[in-house]
C-alpha atoms as a PDB file:
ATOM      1  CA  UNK A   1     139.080  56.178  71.544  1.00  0.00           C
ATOM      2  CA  UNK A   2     139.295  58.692  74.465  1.00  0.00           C
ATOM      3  CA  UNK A   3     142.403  60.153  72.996  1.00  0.00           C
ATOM      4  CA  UNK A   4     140.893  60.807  68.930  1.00  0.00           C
ATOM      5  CA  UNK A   5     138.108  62.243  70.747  1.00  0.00           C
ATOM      6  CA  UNK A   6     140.338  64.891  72.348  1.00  0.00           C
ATOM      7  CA  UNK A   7     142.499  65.938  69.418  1.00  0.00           C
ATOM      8  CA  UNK A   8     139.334  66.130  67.600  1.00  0.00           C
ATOM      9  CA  UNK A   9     137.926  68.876  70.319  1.00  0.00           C
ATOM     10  CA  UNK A  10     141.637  70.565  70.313  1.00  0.00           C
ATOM     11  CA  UNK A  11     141.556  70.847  66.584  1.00  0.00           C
ATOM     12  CA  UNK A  12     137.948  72.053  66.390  1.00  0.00           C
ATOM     13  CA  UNK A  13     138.799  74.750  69.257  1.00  0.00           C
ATOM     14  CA  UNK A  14     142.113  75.989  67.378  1.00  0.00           C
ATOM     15  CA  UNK A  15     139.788  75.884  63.805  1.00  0.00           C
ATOM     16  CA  UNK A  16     136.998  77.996  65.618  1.00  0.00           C
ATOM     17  CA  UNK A  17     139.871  80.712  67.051  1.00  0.00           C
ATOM     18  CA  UNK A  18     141.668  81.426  63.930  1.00  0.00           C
ATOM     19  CA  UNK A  19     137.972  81.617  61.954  1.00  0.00           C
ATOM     20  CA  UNK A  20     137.247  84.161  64.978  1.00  0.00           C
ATOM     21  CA  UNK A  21     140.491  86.171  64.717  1.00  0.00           C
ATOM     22  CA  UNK A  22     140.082  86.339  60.696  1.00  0.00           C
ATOM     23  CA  UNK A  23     136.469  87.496  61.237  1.00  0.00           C
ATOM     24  CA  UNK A  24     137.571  90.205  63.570  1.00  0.00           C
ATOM     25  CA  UNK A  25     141.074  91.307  61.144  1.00  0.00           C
ATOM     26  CA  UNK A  26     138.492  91.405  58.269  1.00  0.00           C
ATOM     27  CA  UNK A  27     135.517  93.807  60.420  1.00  0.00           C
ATOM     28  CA  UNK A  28     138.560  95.914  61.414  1.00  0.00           C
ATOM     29  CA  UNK A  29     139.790  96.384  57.788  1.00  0.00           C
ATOM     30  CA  UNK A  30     136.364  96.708  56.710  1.00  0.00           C
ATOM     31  CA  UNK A  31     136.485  99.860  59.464  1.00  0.00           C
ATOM     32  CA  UNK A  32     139.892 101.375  58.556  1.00  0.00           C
ATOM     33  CA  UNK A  33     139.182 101.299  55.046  1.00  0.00           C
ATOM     34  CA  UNK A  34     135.827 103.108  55.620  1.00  0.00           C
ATOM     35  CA  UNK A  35     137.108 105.676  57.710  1.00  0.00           C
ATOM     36  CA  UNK A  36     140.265 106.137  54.982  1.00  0.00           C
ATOM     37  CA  UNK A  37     137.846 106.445  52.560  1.00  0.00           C
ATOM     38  CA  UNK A  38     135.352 108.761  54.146  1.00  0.00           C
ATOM     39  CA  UNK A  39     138.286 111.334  55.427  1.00  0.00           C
ATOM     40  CA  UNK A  40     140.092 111.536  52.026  1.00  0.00           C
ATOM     41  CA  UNK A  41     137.007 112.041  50.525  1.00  0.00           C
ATOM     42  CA  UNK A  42     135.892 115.171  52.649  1.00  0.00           C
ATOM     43  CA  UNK A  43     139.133 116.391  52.972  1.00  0.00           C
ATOM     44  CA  UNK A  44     141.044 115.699  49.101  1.00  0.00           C
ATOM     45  CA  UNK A  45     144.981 115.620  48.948  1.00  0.00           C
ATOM     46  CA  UNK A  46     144.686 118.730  46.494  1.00  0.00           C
ATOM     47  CA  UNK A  47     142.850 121.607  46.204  1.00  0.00           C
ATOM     48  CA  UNK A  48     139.934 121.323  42.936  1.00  0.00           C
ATOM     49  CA  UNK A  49     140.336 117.444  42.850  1.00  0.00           C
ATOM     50  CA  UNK A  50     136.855 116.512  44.272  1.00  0.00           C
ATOM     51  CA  UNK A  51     134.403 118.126  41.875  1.00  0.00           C
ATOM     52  CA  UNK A  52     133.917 117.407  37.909  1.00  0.00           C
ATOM     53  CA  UNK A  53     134.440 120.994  35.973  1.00  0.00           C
ATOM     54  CA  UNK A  54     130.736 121.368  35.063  1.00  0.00           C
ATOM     55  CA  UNK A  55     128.955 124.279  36.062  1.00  0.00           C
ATOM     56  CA  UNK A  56     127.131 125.066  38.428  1.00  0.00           C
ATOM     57  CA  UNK A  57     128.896 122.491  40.653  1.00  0.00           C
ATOM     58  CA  UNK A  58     127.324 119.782  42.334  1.00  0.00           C
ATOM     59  CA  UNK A  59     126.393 120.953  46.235  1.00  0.00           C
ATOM     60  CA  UNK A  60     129.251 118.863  47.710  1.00  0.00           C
ATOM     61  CA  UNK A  61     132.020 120.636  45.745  1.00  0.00           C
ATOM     62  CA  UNK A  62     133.196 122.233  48.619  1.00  0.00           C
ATOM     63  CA  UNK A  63     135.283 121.078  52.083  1.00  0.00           C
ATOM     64  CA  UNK A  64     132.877 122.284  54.185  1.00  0.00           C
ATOM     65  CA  UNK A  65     129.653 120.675  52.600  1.00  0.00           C
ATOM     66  CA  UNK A  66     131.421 117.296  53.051  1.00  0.00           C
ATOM     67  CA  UNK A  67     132.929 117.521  56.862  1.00  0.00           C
ATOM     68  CA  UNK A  68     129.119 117.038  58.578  1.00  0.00           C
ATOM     69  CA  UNK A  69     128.125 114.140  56.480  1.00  0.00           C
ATOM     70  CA  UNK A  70     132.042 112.564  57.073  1.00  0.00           C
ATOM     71  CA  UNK A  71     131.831 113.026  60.710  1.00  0.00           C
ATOM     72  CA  UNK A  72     128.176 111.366  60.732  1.00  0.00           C
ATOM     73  CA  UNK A  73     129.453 108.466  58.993  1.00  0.00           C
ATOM     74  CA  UNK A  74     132.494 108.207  61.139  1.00  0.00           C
ATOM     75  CA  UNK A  75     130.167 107.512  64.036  1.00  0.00           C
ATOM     76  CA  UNK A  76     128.051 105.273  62.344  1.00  0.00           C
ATOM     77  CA  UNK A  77     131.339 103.202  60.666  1.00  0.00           C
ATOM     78  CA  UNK A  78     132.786 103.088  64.476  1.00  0.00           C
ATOM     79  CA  UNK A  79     129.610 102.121  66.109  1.00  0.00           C
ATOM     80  CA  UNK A  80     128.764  99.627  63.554  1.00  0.00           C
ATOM     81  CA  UNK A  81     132.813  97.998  63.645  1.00  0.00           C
ATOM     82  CA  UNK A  82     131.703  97.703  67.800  1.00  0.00           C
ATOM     83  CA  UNK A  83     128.607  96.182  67.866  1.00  0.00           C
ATOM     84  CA  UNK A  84     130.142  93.510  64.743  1.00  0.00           C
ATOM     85  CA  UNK A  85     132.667  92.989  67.257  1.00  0.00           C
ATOM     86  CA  UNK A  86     130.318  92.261  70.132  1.00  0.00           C
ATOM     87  CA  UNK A  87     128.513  90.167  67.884  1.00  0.00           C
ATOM     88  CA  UNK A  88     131.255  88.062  66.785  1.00  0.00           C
ATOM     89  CA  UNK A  89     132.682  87.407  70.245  1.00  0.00           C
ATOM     90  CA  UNK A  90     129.130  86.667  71.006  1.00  0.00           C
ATOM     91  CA  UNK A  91     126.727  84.857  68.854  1.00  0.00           C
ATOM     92  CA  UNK A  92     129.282  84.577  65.982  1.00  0.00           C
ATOM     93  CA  UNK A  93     131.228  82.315  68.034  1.00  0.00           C
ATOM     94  CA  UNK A  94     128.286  79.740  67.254  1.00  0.00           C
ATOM     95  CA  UNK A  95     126.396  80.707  64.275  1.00  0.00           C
ATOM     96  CA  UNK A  96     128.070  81.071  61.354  1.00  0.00           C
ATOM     97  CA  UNK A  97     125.895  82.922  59.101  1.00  0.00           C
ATOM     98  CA  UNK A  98     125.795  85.873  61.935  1.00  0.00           C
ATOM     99  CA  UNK A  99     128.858  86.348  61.485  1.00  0.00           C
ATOM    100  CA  UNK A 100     128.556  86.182  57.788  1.00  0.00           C
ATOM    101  CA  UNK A 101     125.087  88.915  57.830  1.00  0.00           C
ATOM    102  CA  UNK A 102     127.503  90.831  60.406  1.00  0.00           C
ATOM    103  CA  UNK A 103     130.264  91.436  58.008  1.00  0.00           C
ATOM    104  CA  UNK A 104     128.511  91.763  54.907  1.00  0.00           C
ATOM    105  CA  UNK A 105     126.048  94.353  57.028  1.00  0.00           C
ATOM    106  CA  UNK A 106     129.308  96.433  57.848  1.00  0.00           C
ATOM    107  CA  UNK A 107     130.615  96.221  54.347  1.00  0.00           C
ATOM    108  CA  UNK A 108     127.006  97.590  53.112  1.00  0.00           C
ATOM    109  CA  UNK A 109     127.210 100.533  55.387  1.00  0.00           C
ATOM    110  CA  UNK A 110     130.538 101.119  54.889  1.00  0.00           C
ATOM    111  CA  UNK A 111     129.921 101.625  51.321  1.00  0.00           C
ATOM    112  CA  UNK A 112     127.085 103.734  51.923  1.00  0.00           C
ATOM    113  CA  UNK A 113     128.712 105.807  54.482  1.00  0.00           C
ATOM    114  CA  UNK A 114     131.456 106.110  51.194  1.00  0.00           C
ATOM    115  CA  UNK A 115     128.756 107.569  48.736  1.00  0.00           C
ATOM    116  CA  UNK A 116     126.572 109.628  51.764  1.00  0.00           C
ATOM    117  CA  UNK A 117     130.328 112.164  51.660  1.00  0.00           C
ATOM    118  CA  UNK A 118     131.563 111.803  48.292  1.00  0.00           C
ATOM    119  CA  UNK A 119     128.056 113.308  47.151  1.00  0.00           C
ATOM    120  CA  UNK A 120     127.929 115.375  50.345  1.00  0.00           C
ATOM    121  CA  UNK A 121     125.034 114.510  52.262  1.00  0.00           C
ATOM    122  CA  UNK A 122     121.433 113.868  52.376  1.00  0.00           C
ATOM    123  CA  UNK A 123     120.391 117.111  49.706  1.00  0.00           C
ATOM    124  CA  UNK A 124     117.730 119.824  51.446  1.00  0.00           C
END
């Protein structure tokens, strides 16, 4: 009985890491793709590809309207991936659904981060 008992707690231990390590790999791709996102988006691969052609353009038409709001959001993206991280080797270790309201509130931000450059900032 001693020995089922054992492999039990060796197979819930090994379960618990790789959920831990997936949780991590998914806040750090939830990060990198953020930050990818943000960065192409202030700074686009060719000149005239981030605006529609209407006129008058839109206020974030330009590089320099969009670096401020993508260097904002950089900090918030990297402080957000850090405390999810602390989080996850913390309390996430335990509860679950932190770990669920931890990635989903990374993913949120993320996205939000996205939109604050593309339309270049908070407007006034």
């Amino acid at each position: 009985m001693g020995d089922a008992d054992a492999s039990d707690q060796g197979t819930t231990d090994t379960l618990r890491a790789v959920v831990l390590a997936l949780e991590l790999v998914a806040a750090a791709a939830i990060a990198a793709w953020a930050l990818v996102s943000i960065w192409s988006a202030a700074y686009p691969p060719e000149p005239g590809t981030a605006c529609a052609l209407v006129h008058p353009p839109p206020p974030a038409c330009s590089p320099q309207a969009r670096f401020t709001p993508a260097f904002i959001s950089a900090i918030v993206i990297s402080l957000g991936y850090s405390a999810v991280t602390a989080l996850l080797l913390t309390v996430g270790r335990r509860n679950g659904l932190v770990a669920v309201w931890a990635l989903g509130g990374l993913l949120l931000v993320s996205v939000l981060a996205d939109q604050l450059v593309t339309w270049g900032g908070v407007p006034g």
